[in-house]
Protein backbone atom coordinates (compact mmCIF):
# COMPACT_ATOMS: atom_id res chain seq x y z
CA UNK A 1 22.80 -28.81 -28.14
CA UNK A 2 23.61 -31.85 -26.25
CA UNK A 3 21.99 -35.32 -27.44
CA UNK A 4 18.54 -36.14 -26.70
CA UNK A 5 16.76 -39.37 -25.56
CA UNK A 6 15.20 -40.05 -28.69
CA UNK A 7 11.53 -40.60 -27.13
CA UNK A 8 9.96 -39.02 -24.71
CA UNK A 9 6.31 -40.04 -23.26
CA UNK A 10 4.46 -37.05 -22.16
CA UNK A 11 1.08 -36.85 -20.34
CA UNK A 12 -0.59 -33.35 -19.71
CA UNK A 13 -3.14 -33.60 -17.42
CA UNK A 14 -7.03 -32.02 -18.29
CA UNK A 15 -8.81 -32.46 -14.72
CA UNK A 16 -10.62 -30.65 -12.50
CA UNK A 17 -9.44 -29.86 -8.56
CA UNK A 18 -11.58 -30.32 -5.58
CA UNK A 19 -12.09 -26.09 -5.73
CA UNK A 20 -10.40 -24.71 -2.36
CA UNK A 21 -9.98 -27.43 -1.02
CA UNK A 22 -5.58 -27.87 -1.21
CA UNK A 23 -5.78 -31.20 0.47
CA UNK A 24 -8.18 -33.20 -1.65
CA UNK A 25 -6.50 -31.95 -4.62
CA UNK A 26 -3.33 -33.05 -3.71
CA UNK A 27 -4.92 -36.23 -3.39
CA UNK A 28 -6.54 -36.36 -6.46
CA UNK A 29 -3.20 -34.82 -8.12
CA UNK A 30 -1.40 -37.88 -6.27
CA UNK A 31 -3.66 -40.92 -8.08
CA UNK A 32 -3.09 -38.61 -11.57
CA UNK A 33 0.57 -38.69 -10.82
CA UNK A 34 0.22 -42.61 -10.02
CA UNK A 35 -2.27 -43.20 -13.49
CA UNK A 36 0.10 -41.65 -15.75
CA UNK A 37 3.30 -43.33 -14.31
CA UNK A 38 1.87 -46.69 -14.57
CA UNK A 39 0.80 -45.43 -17.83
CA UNK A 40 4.48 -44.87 -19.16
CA UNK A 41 4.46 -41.31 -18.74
CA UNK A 42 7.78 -39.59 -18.50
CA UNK A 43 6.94 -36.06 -17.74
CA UNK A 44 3.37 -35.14 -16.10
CA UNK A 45 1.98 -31.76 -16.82
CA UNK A 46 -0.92 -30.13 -14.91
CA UNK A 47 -2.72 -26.74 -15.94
CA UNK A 48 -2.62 -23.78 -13.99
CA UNK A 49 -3.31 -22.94 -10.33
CA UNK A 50 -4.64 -27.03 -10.80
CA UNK A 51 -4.14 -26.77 -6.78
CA UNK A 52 -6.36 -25.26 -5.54
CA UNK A 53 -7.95 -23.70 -8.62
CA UNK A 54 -8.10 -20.92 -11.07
CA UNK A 55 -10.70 -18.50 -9.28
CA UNK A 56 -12.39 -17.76 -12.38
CA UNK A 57 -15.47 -15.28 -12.14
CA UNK A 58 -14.01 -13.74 -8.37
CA UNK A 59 -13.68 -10.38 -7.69
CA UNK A 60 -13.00 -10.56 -4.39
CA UNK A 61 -14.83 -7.74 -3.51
CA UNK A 62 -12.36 -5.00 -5.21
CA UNK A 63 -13.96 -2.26 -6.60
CA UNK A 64 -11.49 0.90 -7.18
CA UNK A 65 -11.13 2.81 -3.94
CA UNK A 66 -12.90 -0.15 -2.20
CA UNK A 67 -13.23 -3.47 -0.57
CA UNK A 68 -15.20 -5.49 1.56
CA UNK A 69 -14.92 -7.93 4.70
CA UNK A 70 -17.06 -10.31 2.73
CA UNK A 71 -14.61 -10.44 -0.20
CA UNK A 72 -11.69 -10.45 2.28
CA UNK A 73 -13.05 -13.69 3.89
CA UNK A 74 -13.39 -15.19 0.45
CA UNK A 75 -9.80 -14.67 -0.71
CA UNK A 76 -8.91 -15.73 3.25
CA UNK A 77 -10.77 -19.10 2.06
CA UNK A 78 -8.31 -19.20 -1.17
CA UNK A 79 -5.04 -17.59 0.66
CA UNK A 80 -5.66 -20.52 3.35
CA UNK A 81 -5.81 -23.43 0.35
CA UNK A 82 -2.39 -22.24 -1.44
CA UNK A 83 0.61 -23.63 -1.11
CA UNK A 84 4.15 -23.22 0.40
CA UNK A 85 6.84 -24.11 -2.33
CA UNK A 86 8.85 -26.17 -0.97
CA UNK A 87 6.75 -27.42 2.15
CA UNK A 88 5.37 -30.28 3.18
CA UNK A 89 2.44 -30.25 0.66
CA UNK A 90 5.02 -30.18 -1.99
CA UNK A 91 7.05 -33.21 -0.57
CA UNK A 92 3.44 -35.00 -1.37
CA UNK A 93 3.66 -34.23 -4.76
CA UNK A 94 7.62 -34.81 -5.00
CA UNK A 95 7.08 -38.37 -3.26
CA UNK A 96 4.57 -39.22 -6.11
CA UNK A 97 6.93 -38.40 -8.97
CA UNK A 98 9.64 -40.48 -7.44
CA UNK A 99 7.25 -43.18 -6.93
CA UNK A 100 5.84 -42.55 -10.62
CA UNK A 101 9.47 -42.40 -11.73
CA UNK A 102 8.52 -39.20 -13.82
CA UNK A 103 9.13 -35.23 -13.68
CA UNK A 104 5.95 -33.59 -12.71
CA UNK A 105 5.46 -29.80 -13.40
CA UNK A 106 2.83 -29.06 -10.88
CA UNK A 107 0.36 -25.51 -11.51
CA UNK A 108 -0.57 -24.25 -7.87
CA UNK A 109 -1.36 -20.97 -6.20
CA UNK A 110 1.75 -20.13 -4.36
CA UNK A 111 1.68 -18.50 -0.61
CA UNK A 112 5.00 -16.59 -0.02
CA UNK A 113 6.36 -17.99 2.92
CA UNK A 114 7.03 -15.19 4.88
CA UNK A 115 4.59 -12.66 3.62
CA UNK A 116 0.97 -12.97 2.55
CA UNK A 117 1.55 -12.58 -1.06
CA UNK A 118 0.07 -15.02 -3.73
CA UNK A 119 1.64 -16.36 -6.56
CA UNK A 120 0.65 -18.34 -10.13
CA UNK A 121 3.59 -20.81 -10.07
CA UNK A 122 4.72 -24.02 -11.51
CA UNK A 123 6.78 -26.07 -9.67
CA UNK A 124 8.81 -28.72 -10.95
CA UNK A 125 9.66 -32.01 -9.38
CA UNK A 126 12.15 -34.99 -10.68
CA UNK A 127 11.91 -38.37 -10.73
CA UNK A 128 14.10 -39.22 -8.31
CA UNK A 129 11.38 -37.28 -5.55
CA UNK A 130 13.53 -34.09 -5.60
CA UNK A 131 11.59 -30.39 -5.58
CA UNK A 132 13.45 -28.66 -8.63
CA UNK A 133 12.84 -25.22 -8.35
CA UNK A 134 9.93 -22.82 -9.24
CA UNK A 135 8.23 -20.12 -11.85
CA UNK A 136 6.16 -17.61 -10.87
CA UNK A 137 4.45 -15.41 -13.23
CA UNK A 138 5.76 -12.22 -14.35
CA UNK A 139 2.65 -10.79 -15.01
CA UNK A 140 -0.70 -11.55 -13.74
CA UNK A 141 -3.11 -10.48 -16.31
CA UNK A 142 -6.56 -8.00 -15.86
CA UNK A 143 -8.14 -8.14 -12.63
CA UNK A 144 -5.53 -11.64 -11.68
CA UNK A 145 -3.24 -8.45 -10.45
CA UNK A 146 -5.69 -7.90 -7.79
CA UNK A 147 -5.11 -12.05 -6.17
CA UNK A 148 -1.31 -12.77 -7.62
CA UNK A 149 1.93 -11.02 -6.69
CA UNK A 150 4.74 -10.45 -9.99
CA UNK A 151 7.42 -12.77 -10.10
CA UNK A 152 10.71 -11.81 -11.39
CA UNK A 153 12.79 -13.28 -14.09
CA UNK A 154 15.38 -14.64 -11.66
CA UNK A 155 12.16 -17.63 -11.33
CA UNK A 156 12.71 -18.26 -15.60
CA UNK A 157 14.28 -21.35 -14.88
CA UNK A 158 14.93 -24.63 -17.46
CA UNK A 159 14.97 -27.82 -15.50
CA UNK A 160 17.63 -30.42 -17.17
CA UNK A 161 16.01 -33.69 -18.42
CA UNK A 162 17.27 -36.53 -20.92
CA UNK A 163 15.06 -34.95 -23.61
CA UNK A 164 16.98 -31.45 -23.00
CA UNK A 165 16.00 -28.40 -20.97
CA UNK A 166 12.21 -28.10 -19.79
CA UNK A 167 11.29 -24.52 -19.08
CA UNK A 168 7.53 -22.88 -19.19
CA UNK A 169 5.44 -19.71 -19.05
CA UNK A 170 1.96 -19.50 -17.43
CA UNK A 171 -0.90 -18.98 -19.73
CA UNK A 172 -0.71 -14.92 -20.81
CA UNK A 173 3.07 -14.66 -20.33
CA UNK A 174 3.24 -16.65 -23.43
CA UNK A 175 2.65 -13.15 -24.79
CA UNK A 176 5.13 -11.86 -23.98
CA UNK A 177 8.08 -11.98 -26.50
CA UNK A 178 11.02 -11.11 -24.41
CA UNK A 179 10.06 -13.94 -21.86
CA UNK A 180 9.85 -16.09 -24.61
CA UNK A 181 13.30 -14.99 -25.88
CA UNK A 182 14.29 -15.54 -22.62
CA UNK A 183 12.94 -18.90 -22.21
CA UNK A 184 14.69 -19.86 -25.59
CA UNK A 185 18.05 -18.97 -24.45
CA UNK A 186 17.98 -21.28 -21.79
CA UNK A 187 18.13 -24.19 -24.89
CA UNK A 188 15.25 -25.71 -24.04
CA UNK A 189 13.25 -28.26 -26.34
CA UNK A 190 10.42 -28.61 -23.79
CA UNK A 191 7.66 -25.54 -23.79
CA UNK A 192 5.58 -26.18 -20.58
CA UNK A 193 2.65 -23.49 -20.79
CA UNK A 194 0.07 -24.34 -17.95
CA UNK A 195 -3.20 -21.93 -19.01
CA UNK A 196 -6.59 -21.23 -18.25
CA UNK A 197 -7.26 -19.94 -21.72
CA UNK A 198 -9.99 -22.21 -23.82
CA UNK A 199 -10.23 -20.30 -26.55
CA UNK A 200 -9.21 -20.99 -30.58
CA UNK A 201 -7.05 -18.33 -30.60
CA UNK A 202 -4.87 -19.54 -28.15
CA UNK A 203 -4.35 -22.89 -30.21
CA UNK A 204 -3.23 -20.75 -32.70
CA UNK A 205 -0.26 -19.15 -30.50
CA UNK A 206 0.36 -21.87 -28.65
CA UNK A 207 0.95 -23.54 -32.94
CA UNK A 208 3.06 -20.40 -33.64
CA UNK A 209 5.47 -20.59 -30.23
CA UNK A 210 6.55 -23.74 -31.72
CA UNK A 211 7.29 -22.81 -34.75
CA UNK A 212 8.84 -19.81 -33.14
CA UNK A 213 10.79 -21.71 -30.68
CA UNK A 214 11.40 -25.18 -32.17
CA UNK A 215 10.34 -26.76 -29.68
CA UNK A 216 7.67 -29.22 -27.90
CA UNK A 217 4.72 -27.30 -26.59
CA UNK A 218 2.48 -29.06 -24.27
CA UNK A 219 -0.62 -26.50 -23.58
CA UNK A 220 -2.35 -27.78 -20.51
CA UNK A 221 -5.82 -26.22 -19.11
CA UNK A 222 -8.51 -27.75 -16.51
CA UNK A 223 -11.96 -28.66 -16.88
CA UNK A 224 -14.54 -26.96 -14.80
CA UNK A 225 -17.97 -26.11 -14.11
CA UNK A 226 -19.18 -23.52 -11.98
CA UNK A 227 -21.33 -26.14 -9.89
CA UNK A 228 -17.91 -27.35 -9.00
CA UNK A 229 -17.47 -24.12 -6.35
CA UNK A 230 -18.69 -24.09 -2.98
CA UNK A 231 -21.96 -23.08 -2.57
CA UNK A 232 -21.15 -20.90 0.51
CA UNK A 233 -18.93 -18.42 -0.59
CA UNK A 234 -20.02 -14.94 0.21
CA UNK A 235 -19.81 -13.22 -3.83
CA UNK A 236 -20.92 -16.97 -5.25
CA UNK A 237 -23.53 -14.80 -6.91
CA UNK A 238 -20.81 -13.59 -8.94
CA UNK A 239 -20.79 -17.18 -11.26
CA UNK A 240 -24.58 -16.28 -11.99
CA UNK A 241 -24.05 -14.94 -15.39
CA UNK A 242 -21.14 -17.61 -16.52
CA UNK A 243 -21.70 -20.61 -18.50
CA UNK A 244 -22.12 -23.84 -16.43
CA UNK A 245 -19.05 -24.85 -18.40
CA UNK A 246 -16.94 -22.22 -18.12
CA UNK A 247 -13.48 -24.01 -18.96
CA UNK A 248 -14.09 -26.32 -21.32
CA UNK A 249 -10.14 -27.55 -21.72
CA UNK A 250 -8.00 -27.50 -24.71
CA UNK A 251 -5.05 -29.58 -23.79
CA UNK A 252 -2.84 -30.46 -26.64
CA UNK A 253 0.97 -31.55 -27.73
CA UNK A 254 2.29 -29.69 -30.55
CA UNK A 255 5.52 -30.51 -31.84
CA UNK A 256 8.66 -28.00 -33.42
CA UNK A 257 6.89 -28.06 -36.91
CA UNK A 258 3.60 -26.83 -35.53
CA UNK A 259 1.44 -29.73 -36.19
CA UNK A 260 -0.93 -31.64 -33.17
CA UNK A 261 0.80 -34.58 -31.65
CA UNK A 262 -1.90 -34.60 -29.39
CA UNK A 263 -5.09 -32.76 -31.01
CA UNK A 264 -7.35 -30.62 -27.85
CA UNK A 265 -9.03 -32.60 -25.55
CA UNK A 266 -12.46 -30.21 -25.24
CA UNK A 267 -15.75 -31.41 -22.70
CA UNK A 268 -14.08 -33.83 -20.48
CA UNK A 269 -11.17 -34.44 -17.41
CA UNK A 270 -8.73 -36.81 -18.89
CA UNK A 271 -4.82 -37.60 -19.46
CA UNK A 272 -3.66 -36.62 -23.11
CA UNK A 273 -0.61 -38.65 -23.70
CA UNK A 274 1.87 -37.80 -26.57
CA UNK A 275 4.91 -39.86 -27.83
CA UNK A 276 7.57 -37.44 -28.77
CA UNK A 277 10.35 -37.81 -31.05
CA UNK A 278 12.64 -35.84 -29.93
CA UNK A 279 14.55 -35.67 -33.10
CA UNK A 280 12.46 -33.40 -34.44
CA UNK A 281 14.19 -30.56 -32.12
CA UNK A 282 17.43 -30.65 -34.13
CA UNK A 283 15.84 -31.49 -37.33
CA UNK A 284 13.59 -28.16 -37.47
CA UNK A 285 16.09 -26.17 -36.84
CA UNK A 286 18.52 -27.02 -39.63
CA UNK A 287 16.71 -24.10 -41.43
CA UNK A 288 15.51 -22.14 -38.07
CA UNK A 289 17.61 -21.89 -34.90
CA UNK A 290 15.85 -18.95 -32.72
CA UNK A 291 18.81 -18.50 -30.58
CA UNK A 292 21.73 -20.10 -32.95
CA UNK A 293 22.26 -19.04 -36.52
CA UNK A 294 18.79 -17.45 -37.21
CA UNK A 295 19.86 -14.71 -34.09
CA UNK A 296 21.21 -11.51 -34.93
CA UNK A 297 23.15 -10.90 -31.33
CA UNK A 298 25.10 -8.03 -33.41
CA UNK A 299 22.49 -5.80 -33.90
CA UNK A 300 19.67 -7.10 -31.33
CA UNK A 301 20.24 -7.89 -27.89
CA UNK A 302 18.32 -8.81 -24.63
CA UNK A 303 19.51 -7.96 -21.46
CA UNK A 304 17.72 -10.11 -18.68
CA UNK A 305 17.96 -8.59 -14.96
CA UNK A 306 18.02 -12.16 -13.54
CA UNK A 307 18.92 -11.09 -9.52
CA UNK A 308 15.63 -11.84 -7.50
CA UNK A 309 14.18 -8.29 -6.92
């Protein structure tokens, strides 16, 4: 591994988006981007689909063997407020990193540029106002197969910073232990996994993929409320039987030994900012390398099929 900047200032960012509505939360994602940089922030991490939102509760309309207009119309509403990667909404964000002087690893609902597909992506920008590439997820999970398209592996990409490779998976790929091996093989020391998943148990993975990796993982969900969502969507009804505060949040910074840097933020929008020593990458893994001498490439391999399918 290459030397690291010894400290790293990283601010994962718990808010809530102005729900389908792509230009407002750019906006809003804009004076985060601005709040953290003057705050010392190296690297700014938002949650999942933070632009234009995680359609929790939605169905869409999809029942098997059927659909309606007035579920069509609603996803129209959230196909119209996602986001071309690279366009011009994403030169908004990129100009607000450079100005920042900070990476930013943006969560957004991707449109496909030249079909109508939908993707959960990250896209990550650099300090210097450049767009550095893109992950969409593998593998939408339950009913999220019915909004989001698969992405392929050739979109596992680590971005090069000071503090070493930054790479992540979206919330339920984190699951998956062959991404993960994937992800590690890249080198990274920076675990980016935007989520929409409040619950305990994922603390506890997110605790273990640390320990597993050896790595800094920065878990980083939204707050939300169902009286955040328009009131004239068509299948609004749907939210009826949800909790009022139906993402609580759960951000946190765990470092390569598995303990809180940054404990959950829970109840609130808000920046959680974590100094990292970065030394602690090589020093857990005097004992534990995941891809060096703790690997067994003689007698267990993974082949990756990294050509864009």
């Amino acid at each position: 591994m290459k030397d690291l900047a010894d400290k790293c200032r990283l601010a994962a960012v718990q808010a809530s988006p102005v729900v389908l509505d792509k230009n407002q939360t750019i906006d809003k994602a804009v004076d985060l981007i601005m709040e953290a940089g003057k705050n010392g922030a190296d690297i700014i991490v938002f949650p999942e689909c933070f632009i234009p939102c995680y359609p929790r509760g939605f169905s869409y309309g999809y029942i098997v063997g059927s659909r309606t207009m007035e579920g069509r119309e609603d996803w129209k509403r959230y196909y119209d407020n996602s986001v071309i990667v690279p366009s011009e909404d994403t030169d908004v964000i990129a100009q607000a990193a450079k100005e920042a002087g900070a990476y930013v690893v943006m969560g957004l609902t991707e449109r496909d540029a030249v079909n109508c597909t939908l993707y959960c992506t990250v896209a990550f920008f650099g300090p210097d106002g450049s767009y550095l590439g893109k992950h969409r997820k593998m593998k939408p999970t339950g009913s999220e197969r019915l909004i989001w398209g698969e992405g392929d592996v050739s979109t596992l990409i680590a971005v090069d910073t000071p503090w070493g490779p930054m790479g992540s998976l979206i919330c339920w790929e984190n699951y998956m232990p062959l991404a993960r091996v994937a992800l590690y093989e890249k080198g990274i020391s920076l675990y980016i996994a935007p989520t929409a998943d409040n619950r305990e148990d994922w603390q506890t993975t997110m605790k273990h993929i640390a320990l597993e990796s050896r790595t800094f993982v920065v878990s980083c969900n939204m707050y939300a409320t169902k009286d955040m969502y328009p009131q004239d969507l068509n299948y609004i009804h749907e939210l009826e039987n949800l909790p009022d505060r139906f993402c609580p949040g759960g951000t946190c910074v765990i470092d390569p030994f598995g303990k809180y840097v940054a404990e959950p933020l829970w109840d609130q929008e808000g920046i959680v900012y974590a100094d990292l020593n970065m030394n602690k990458v090589p020093l857990s893994r005097m004992d534990f390398d995941p891809t060096g001498h703790y690997s067994r490439p003689d007698s267990l391999e993974l082949v990756i099929h990294d050509r864009s399918k």
